[in-house]
Structure formats: structure tokens, C-alpha cells
Protein backbone atom coordinates (compact mmCIF):
# COMPACT_ATOMS: atom_id res chain seq x y z
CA UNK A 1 -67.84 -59.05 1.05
CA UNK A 2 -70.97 -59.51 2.74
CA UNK A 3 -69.45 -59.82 6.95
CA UNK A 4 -71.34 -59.12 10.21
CA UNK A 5 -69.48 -57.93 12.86
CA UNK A 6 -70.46 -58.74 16.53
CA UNK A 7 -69.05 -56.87 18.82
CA UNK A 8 -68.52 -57.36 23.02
CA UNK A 9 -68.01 -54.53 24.73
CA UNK A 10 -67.75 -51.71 22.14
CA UNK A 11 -65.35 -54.05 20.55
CA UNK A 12 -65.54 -55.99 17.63
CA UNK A 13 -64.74 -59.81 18.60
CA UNK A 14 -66.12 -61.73 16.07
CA UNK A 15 -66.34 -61.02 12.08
CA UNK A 16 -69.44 -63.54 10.50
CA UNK A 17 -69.18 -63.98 7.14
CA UNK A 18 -70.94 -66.43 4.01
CA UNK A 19 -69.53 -69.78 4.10
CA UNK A 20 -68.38 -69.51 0.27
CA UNK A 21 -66.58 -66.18 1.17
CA UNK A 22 -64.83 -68.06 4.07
CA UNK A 23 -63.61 -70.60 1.19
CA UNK A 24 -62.07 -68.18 -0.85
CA UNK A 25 -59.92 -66.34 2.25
CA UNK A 26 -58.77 -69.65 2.85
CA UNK A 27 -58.14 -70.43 -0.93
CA UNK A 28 -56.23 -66.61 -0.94
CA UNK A 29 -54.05 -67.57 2.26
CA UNK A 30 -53.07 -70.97 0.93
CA UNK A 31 -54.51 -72.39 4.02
CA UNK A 32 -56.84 -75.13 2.14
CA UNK A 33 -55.04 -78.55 2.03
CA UNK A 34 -55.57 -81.48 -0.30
CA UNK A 35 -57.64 -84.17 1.06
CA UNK A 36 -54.38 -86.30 1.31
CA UNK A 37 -52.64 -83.58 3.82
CA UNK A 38 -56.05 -84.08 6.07
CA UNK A 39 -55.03 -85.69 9.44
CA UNK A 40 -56.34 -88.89 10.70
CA UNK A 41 -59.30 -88.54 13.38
CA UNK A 42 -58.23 -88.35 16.80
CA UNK A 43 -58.59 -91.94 18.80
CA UNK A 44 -59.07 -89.80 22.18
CA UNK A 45 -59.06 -86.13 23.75
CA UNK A 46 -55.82 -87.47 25.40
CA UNK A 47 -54.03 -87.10 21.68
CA UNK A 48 -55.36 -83.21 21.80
CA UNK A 49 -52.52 -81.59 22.80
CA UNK A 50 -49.49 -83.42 20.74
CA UNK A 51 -52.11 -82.89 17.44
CA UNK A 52 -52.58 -78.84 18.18
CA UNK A 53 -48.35 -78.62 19.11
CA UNK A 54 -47.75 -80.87 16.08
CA UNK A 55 -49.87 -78.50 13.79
CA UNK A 56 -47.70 -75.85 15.65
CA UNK A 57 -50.60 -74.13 16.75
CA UNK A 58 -50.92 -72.17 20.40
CA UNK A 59 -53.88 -72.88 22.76
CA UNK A 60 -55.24 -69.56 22.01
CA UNK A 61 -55.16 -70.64 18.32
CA UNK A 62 -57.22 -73.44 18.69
CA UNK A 63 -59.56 -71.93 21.32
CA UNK A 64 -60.46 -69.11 19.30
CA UNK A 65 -61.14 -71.40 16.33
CA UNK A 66 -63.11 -73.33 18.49
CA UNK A 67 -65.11 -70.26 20.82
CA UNK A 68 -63.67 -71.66 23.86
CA UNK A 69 -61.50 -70.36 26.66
CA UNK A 70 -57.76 -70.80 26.11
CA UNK A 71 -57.92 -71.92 29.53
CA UNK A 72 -60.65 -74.70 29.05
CA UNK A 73 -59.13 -75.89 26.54
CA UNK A 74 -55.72 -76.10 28.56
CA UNK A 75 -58.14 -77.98 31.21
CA UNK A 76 -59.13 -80.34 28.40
CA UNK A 77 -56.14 -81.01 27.42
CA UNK A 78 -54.92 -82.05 30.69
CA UNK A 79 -57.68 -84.34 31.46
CA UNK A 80 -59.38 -81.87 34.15
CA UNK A 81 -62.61 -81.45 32.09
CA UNK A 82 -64.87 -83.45 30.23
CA UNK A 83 -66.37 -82.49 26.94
CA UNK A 84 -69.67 -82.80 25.24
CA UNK A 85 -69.85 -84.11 21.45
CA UNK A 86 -70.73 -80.89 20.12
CA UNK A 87 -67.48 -79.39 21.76
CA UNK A 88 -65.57 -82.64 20.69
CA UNK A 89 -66.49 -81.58 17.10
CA UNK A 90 -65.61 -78.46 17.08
CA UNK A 91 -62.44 -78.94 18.06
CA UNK A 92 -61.80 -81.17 15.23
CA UNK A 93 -63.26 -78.77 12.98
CA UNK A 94 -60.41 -76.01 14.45
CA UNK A 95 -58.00 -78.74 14.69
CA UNK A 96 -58.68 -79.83 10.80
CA UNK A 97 -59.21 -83.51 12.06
CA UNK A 98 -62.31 -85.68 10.65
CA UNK A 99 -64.20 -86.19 13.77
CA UNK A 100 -63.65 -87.81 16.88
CA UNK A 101 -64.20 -91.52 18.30
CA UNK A 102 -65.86 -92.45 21.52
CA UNK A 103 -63.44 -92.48 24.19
């Protein structure tokens, strides 16, 4: 496996790795779903929260999928931040979502 490890600190934090690599750990984990299992897109961030608990995922789940805070995204959640489009799609990316409507 070809991976680059970044470190912060002294200690490694993030592990980078080629995108068909990535594939096949998912593949290996059984962590790749049908297009059929794929949740619908979010109308609004308001739905955040009940998506990540229904996927049974924690905050710090999602925010590390998504290179956010766990507390930012607890701030999103709640409504106390606004979020630009770029942030919007990555947390459908880490939520496994198709994208994300205007609000």
C-alpha cells in the first residue's frame, strides 16, 4: 500500500492513501453499500443530526470523516453556525448522502 502519513505534533493524525486503495479497505470491511442502501439527500442542515444518530454514528465519527471539530459540527447541528457549500458537501460525503439542497 502506497499511504502518506501526516503527522501533528510528533503524532500521526492523518493516513493519505490512493483513492483505488481506499475502495478496496472499504470493499475488505464490508462498508461499501449497493446504490439502493444510499440515503436520500438531505432537504436541510436541520435533518443533520437525526441522519448521523440514525446511521448510529457519534459526532466525532462524522467530524473526523469530515476534518471538522466535533464541536463545530455539534454547533451545526444545533443551528449556531452556518456552513459554506464546500463544508455542506463534505458532510454528505462522511454522512454517505448524495449532496445537499439549498436551504
Amino acid at each position: 500500500m502506497d499511504i502518506q502519513v501526516i503527522a501533528r505534533d510528533g503524532k500521526p493524525e492523518y493516513a493519505v492513501l490512493p483513492w483505488e486503495q481506499y475502495q478496496q479497505l472499504l470493499r475488505d470491511a464490508g462498508r461499501d453499500k449497493p446504490a439502493a442502501e444510499t440515503p436520500q439527500p438531505l432537504a436541510n442542515l436541520r435533518e443533520l443530526k437525526a441522519l448521523r444518530e440514525q446511521a448510529a454514528l457519534t459526532l466525532e465519527d462524522v467530524a473526523r470523516e469530515a476534518g471538522i471539530s466535533p464541536h463545530y459540527l455539534q454547533m451545526i447541528e444545533s443551528g449556531e453556525r452556518e456552513v459554506s457549500d464546500v463544508v455542506k458537501r463534505t458532510l454528505a460525503r462522511a454522512l454517505k448522502v448524495s449532496g445537499w439542497q439549498d436551504e
